[in-house]
PDB file of N, CA and C in Angstrom:
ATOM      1  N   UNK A   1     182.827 108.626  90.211  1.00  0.00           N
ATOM      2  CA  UNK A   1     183.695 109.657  90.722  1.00  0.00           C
ATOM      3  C   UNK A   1     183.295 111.029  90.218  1.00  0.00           C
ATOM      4  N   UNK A   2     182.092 110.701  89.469  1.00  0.00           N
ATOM      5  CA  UNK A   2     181.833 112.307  89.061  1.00  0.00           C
ATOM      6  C   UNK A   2     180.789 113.092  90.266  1.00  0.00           C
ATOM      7  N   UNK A   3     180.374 114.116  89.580  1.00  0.00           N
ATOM      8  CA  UNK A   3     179.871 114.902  90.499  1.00  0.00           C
ATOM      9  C   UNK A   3     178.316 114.613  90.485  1.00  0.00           C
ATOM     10  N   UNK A   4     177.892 113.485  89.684  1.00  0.00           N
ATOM     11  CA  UNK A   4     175.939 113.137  89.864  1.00  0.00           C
ATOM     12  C   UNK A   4     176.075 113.010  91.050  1.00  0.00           C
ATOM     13  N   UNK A   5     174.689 112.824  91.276  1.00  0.00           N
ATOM     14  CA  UNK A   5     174.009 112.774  92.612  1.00  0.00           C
ATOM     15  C   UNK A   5     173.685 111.467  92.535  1.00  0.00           C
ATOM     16  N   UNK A   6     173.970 110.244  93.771  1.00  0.00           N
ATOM     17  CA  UNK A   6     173.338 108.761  93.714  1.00  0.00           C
ATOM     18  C   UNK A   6     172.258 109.004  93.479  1.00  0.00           C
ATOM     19  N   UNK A   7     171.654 107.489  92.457  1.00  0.00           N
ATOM     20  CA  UNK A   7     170.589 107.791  92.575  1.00  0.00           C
ATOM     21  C   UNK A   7     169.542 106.786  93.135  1.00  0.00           C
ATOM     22  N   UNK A   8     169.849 106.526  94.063  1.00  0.00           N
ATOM     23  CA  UNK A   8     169.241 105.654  95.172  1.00  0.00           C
ATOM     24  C   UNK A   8     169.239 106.253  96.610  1.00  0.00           C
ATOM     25  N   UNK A   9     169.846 107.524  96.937  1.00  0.00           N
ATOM     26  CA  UNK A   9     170.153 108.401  97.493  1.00  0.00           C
ATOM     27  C   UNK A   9     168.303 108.219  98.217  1.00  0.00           C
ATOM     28  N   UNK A  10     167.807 108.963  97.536  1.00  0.00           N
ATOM     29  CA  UNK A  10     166.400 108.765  98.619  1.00  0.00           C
ATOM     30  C   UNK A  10     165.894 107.359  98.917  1.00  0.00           C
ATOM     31  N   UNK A  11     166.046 106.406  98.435  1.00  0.00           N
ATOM     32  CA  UNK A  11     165.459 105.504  98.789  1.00  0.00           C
ATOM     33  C   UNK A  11     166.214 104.848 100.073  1.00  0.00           C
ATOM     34  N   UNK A  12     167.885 104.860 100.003  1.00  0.00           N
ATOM     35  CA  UNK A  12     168.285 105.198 101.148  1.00  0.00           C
ATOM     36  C   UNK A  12     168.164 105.634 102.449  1.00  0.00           C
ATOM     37  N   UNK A  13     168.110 106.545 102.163  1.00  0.00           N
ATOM     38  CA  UNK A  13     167.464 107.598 103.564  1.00  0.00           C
ATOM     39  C   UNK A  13     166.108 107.057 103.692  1.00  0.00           C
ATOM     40  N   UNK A  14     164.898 106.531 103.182  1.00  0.00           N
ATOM     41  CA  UNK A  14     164.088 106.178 103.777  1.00  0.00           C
ATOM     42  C   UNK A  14     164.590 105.049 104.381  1.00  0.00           C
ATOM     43  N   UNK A  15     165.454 103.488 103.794  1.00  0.00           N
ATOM     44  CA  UNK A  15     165.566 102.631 104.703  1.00  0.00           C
ATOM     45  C   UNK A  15     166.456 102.955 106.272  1.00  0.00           C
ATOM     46  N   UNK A  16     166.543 104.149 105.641  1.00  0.00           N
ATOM     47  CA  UNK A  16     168.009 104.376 106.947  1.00  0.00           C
ATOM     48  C   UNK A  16     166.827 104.729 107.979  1.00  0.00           C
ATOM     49  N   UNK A  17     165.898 105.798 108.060  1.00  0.00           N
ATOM     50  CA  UNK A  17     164.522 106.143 108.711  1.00  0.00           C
ATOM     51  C   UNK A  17     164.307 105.381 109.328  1.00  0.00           C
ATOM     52  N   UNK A  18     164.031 103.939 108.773  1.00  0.00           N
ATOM     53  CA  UNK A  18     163.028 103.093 108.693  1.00  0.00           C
ATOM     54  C   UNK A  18     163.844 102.004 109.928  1.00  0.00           C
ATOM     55  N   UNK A  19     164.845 101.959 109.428  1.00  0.00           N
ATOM     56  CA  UNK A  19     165.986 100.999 110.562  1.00  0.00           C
ATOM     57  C   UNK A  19     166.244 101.888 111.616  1.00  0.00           C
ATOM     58  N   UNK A  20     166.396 103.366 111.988  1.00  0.00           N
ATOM     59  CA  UNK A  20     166.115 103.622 113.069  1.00  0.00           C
ATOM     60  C   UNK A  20     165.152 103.181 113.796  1.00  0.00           C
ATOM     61  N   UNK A  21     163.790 103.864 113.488  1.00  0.00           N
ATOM     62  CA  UNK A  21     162.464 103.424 113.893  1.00  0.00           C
ATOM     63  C   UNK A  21     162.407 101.894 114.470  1.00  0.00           C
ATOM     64  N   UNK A  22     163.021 101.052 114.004  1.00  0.00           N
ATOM     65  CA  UNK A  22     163.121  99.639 114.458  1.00  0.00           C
ATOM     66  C   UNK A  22     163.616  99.514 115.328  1.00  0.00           C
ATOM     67  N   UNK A  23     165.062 100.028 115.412  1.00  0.00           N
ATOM     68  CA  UNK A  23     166.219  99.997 116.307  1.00  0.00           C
ATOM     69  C   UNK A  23     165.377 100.374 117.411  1.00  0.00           C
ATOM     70  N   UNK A  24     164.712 101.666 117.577  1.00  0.00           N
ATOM     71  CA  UNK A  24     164.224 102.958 118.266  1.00  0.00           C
ATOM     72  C   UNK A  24     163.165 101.566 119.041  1.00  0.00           C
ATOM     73  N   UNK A  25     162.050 101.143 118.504  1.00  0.00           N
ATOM     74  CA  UNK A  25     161.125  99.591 119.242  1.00  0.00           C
ATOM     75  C   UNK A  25     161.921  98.431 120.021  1.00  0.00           C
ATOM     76  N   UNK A  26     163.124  98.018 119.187  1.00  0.00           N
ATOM     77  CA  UNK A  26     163.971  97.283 119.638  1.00  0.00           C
ATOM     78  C   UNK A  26     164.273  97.626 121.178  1.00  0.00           C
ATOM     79  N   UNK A  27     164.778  98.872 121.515  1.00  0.00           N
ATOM     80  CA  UNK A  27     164.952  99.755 122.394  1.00  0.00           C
ATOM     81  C   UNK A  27     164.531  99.469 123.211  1.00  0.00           C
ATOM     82  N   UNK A  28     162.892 100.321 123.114  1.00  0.00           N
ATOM     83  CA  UNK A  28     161.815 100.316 124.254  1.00  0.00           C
ATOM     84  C   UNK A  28     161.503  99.018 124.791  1.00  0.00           C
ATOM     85  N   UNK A  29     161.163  97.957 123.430  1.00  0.00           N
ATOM     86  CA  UNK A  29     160.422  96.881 123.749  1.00  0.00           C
ATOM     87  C   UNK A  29     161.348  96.279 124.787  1.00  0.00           C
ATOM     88  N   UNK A  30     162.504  96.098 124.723  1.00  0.00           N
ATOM     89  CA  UNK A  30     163.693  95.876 125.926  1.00  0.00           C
ATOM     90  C   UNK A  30     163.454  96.312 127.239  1.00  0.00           C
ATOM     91  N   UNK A  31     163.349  97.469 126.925  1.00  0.00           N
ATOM     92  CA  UNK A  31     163.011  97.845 128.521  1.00  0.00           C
ATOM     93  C   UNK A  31     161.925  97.667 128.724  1.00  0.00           C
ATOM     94  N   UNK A  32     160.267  97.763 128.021  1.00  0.00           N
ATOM     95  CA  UNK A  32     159.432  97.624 128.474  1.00  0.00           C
ATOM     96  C   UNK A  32     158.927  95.770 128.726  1.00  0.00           C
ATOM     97  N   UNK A  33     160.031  94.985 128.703  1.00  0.00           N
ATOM     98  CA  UNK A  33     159.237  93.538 128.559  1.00  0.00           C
ATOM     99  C   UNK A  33     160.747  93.345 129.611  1.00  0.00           C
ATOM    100  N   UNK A  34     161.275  93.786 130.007  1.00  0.00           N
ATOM    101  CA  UNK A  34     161.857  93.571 131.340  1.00  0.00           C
ATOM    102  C   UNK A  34     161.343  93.812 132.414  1.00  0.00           C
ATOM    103  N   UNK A  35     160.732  95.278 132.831  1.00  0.00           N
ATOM    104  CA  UNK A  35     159.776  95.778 133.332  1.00  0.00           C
ATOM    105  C   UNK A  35     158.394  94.879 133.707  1.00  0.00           C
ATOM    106  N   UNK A  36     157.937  94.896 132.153  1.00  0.00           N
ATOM    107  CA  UNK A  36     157.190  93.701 132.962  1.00  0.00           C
ATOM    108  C   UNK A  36     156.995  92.144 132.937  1.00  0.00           C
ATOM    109  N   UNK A  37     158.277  91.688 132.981  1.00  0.00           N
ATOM    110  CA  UNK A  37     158.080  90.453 133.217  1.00  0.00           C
ATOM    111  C   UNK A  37     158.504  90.326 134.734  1.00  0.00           C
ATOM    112  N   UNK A  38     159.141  91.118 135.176  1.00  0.00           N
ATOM    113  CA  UNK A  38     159.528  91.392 136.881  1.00  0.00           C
ATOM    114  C   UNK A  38     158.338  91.995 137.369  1.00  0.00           C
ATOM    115  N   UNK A  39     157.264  92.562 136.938  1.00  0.00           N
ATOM    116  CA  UNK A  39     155.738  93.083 137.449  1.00  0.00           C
ATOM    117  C   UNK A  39     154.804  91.750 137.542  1.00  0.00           C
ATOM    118  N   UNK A  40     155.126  90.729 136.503  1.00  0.00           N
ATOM    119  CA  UNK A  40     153.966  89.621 136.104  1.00  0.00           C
ATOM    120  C   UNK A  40     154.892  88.639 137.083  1.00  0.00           C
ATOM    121  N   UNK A  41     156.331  88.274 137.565  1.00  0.00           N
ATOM    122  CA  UNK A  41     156.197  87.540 138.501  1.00  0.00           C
ATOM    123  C   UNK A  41     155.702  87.951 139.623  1.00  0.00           C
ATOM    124  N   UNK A  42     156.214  89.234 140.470  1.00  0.00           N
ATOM    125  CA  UNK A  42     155.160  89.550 141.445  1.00  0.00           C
ATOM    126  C   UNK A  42     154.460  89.738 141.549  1.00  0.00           C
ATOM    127  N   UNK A  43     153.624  89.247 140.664  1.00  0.00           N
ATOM    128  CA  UNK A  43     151.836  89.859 140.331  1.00  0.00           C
ATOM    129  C   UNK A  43     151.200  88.227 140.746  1.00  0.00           C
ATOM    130  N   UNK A  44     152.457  87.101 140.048  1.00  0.00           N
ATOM    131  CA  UNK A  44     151.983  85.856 139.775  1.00  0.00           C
ATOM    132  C   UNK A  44     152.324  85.167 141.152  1.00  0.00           C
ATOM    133  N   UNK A  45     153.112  85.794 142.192  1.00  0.00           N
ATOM    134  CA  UNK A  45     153.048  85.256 143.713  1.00  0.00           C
ATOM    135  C   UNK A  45     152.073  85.512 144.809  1.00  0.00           C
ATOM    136  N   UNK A  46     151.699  87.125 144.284  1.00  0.00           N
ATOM    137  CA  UNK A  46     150.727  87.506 145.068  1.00  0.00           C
ATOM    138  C   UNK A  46     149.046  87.208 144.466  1.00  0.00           C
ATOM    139  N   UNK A  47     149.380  87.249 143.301  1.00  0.00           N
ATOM    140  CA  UNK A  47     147.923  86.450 142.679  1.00  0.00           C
ATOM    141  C   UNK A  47     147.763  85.103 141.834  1.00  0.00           C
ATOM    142  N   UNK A  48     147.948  85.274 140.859  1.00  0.00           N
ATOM    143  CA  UNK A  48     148.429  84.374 140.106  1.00  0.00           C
ATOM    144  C   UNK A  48     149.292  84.227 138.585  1.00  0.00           C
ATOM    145  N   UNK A  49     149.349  83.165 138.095  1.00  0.00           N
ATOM    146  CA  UNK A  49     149.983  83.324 137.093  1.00  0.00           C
ATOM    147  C   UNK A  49     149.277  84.004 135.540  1.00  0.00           C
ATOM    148  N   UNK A  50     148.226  83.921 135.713  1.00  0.00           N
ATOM    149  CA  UNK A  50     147.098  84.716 134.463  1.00  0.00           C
ATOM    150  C   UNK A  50     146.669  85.860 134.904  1.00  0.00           C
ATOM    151  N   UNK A  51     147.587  86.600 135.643  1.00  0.00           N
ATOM    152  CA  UNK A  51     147.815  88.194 135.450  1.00  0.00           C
ATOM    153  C   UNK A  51     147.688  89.178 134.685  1.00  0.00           C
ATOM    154  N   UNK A  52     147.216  90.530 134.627  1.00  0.00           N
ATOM    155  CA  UNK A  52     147.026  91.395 132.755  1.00  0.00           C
ATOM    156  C   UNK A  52     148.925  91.529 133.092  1.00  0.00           C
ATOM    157  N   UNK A  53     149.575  91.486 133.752  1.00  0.00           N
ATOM    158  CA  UNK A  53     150.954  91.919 133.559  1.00  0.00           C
ATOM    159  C   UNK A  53     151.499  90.575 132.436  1.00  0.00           C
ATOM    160  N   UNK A  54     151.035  89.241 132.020  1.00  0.00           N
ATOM    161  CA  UNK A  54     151.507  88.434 131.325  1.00  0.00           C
ATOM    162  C   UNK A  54     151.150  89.160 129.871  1.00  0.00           C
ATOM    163  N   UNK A  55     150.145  89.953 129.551  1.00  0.00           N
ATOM    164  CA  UNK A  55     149.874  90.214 128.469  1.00  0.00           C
ATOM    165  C   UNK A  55     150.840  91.129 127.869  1.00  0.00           C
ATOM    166  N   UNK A  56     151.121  92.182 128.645  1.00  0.00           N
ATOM    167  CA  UNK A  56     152.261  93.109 128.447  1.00  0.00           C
ATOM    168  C   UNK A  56     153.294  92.640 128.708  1.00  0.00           C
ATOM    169  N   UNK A  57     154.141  91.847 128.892  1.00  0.00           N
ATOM    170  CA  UNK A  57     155.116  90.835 128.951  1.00  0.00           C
ATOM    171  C   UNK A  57     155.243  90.424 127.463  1.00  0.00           C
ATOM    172  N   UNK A  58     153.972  89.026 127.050  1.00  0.00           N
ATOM    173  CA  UNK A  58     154.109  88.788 126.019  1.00  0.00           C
ATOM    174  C   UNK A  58     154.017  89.826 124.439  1.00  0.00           C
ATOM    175  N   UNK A  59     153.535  90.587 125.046  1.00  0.00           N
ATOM    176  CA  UNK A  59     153.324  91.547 123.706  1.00  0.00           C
ATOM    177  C   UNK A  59     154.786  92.102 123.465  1.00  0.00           C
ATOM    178  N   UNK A  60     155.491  92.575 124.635  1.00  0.00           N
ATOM    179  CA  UNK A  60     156.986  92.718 124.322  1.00  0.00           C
ATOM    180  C   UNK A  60     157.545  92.257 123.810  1.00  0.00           C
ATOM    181  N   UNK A  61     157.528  91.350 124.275  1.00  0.00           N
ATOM    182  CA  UNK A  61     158.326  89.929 124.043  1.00  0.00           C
ATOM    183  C   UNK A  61     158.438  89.545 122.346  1.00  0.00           C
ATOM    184  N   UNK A  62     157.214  89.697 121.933  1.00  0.00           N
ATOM    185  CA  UNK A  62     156.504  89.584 120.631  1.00  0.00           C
ATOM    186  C   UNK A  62     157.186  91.194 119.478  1.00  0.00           C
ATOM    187  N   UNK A  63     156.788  92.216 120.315  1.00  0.00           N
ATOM    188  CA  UNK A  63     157.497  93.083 119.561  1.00  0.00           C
ATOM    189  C   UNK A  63     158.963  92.980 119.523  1.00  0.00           C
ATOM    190  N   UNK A  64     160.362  92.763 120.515  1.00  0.00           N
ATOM    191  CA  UNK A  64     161.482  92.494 119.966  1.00  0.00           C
ATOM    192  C   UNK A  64     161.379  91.308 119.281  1.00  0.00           C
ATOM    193  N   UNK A  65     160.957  89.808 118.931  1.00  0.00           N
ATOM    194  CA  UNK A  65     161.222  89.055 118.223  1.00  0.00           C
ATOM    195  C   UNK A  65     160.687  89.928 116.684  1.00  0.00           C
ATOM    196  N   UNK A  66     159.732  90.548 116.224  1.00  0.00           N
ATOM    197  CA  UNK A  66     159.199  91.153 115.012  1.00  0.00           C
ATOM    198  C   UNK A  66     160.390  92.052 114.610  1.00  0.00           C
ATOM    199  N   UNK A  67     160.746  92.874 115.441  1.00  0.00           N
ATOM    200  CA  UNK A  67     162.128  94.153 115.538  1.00  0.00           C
ATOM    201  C   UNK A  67     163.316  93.588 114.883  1.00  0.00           C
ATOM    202  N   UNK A  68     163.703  92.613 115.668  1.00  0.00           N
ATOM    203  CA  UNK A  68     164.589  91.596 115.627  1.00  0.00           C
ATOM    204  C   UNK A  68     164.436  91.607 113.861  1.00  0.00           C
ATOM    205  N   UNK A  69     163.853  90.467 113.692  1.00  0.00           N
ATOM    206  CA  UNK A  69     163.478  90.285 112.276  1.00  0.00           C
ATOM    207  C   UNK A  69     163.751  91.270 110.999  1.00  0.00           C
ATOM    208  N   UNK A  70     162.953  92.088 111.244  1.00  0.00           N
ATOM    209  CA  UNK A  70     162.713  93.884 110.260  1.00  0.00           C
ATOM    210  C   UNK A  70     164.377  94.311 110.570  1.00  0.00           C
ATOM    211  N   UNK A  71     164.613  94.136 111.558  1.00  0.00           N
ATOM    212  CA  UNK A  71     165.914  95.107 111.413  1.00  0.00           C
ATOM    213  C   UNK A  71     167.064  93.851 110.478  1.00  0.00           C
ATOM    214  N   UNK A  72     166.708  92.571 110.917  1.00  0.00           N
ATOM    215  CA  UNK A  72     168.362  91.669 110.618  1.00  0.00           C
ATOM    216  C   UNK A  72     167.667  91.776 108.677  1.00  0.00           C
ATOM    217  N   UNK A  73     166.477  92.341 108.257  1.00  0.00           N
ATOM    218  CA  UNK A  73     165.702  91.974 107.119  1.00  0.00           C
ATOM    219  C   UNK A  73     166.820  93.203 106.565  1.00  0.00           C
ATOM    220  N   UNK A  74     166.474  94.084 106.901  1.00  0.00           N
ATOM    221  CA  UNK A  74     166.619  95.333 106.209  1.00  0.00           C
ATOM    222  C   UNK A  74     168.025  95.269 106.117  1.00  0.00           C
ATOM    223  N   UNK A  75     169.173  95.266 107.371  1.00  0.00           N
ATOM    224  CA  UNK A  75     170.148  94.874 107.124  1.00  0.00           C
ATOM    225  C   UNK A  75     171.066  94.083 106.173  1.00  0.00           C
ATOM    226  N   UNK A  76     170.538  93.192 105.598  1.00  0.00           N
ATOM    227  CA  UNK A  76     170.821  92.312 104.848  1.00  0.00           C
ATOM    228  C   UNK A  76     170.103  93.217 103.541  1.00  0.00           C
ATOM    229  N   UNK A  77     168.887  93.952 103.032  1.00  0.00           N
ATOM    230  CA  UNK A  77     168.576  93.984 101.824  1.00  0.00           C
ATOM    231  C   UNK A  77     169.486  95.888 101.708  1.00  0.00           C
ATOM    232  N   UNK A  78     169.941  96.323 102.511  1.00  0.00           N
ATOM    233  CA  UNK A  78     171.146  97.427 102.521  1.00  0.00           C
ATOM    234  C   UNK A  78     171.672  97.716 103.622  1.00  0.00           C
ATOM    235  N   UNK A  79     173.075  96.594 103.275  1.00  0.00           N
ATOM    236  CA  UNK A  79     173.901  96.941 104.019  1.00  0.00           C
ATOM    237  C   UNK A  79     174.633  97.779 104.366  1.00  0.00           C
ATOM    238  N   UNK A  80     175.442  98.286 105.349  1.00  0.00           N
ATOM    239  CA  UNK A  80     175.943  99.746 105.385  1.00  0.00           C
ATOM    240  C   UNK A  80     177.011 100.199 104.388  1.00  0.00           C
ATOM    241  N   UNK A  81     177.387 101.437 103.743  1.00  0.00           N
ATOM    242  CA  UNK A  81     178.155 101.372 102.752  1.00  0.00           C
ATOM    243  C   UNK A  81     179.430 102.197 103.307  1.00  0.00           C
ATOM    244  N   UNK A  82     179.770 102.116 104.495  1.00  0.00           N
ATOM    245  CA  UNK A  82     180.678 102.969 105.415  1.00  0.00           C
ATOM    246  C   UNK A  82     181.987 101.512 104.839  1.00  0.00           C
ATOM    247  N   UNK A  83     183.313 102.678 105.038  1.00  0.00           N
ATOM    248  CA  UNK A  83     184.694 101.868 105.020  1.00  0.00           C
ATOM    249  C   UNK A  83     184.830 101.370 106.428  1.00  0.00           C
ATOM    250  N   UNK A  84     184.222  99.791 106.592  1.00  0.00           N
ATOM    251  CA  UNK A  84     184.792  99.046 107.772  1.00  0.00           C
ATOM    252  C   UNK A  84     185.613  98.582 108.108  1.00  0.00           C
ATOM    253  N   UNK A  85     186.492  97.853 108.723  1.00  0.00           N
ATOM    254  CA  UNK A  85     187.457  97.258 108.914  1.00  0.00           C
ATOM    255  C   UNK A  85     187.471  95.538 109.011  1.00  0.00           C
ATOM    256  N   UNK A  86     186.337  94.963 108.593  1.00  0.00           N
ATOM    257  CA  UNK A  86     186.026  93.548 107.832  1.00  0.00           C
ATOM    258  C   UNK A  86     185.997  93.517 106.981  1.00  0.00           C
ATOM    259  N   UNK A  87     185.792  94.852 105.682  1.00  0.00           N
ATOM    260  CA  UNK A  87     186.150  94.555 104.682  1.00  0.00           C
ATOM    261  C   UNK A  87     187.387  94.401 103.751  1.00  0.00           C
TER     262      UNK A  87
END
Protein backbone atom coordinates (compact mmCIF):
# COMPACT_ATOMS: atom_id res chain seq x y z
CA UNK A 1 0.00 0.00 0.00
CA UNK A 2 2.90 2.19 -0.11
CA UNK A 3 3.98 4.35 -2.72
CA UNK A 4 7.11 1.81 -4.38
CA UNK A 5 6.85 1.10 -7.68
CA UNK A 6 6.02 -2.95 -8.49
CA UNK A 7 8.67 -4.47 -9.14
CA UNK A 8 7.76 -6.80 -11.75
CA UNK A 9 6.10 -3.90 -13.36
CA UNK A 10 8.38 -4.29 -16.54
CA UNK A 11 8.45 -7.67 -16.87
CA UNK A 12 4.77 -7.37 -17.00
CA UNK A 13 4.33 -5.15 -19.68
CA UNK A 14 6.57 -7.23 -21.72
CA UNK A 15 4.26 -10.38 -21.16
CA UNK A 16 1.29 -8.15 -21.66
CA UNK A 17 3.21 -7.11 -25.35
CA UNK A 18 3.85 -10.40 -25.89
CA UNK A 19 0.07 -11.82 -25.35
CA UNK A 20 -1.12 -9.19 -27.55
CA UNK A 21 1.16 -10.12 -30.38
CA UNK A 22 -0.33 -13.68 -30.00
CA UNK A 23 -3.79 -12.67 -29.64
CA UNK A 24 -2.95 -10.16 -32.72
CA UNK A 25 -1.72 -14.07 -34.98
CA UNK A 26 -4.56 -15.74 -33.31
CA UNK A 27 -6.58 -13.09 -35.18
CA UNK A 28 -5.20 -13.15 -38.61
CA UNK A 29 -4.40 -16.80 -38.65
CA UNK A 30 -8.43 -17.09 -38.29
CA UNK A 31 -9.16 -15.27 -40.98
CA UNK A 32 -6.40 -16.21 -43.07
CA UNK A 33 -6.99 -20.25 -42.78
CA UNK A 34 -10.71 -19.65 -43.41
CA UNK A 35 -9.95 -17.89 -46.49
CA UNK A 36 -8.08 -20.45 -47.52
CA UNK A 37 -9.47 -23.45 -46.81
CA UNK A 38 -12.68 -22.18 -48.95
CA UNK A 39 -9.81 -21.29 -51.87
CA UNK A 40 -8.20 -25.06 -51.47
CA UNK A 41 -11.75 -26.61 -51.79
CA UNK A 42 -12.41 -24.82 -54.97
CA UNK A 43 -9.10 -25.20 -56.12
CA UNK A 44 -9.56 -29.10 -55.14
CA UNK A 45 -12.89 -29.42 -57.54
CA UNK A 46 -11.55 -27.67 -60.27
CA UNK A 47 -8.10 -29.31 -59.94
CA UNK A 48 -7.26 -31.27 -57.37
CA UNK A 49 -6.80 -32.02 -53.93
CA UNK A 50 -2.72 -31.28 -53.75
CA UNK A 51 -3.29 -27.72 -54.49
CA UNK A 52 -0.49 -24.78 -53.20
CA UNK A 53 -3.93 -23.46 -51.54
CA UNK A 54 -3.58 -26.79 -49.04
CA UNK A 55 -0.27 -25.42 -47.96
CA UNK A 56 -1.61 -22.10 -46.84
CA UNK A 57 -4.51 -23.74 -45.26
CA UNK A 58 -2.28 -25.98 -43.32
CA UNK A 59 0.21 -23.47 -42.28
CA UNK A 60 -2.80 -21.57 -40.69
CA UNK A 61 -4.14 -24.03 -39.35
CA UNK A 62 -0.70 -24.79 -37.71
CA UNK A 63 -0.22 -21.18 -36.66
CA UNK A 64 -3.65 -20.93 -34.52
CA UNK A 65 -2.96 -24.38 -32.91
CA UNK A 66 0.92 -22.78 -31.82
CA UNK A 67 -1.15 -19.24 -30.82
CA UNK A 68 -3.54 -21.24 -29.12
CA UNK A 69 -0.86 -22.79 -26.99
CA UNK A 70 1.58 -19.45 -26.27
CA UNK A 71 -1.39 -17.59 -25.39
CA UNK A 72 -3.38 -20.47 -22.90
CA UNK A 73 0.87 -20.76 -21.77
CA UNK A 74 1.29 -17.29 -20.88
CA UNK A 75 -2.08 -17.01 -19.43
CA UNK A 76 -1.64 -19.41 -16.93
CA UNK A 77 2.23 -18.27 -16.08
CA UNK A 78 0.40 -14.37 -15.48
CA UNK A 79 -2.73 -14.26 -14.95
CA UNK A 80 -4.66 -11.08 -15.12
CA UNK A 81 -4.49 -9.08 -11.90
CA UNK A 82 -7.80 -6.96 -12.67
CA UNK A 83 -10.84 -7.23 -9.81
CA UNK A 84 -13.08 -9.93 -11.61
CA UNK A 85 -16.14 -11.12 -10.70
CA UNK A 86 -15.00 -15.06 -10.29
CA UNK A 87 -13.00 -14.09 -7.84
Amino acid sequence: MGNHPDRNLGRRAVWSVLTTVVLVVRVVATIVATFCVFAWIVAAFRDSLMNPWLWWAVGSVIAIVVSTYLYSYLRVRYPSASERWEE
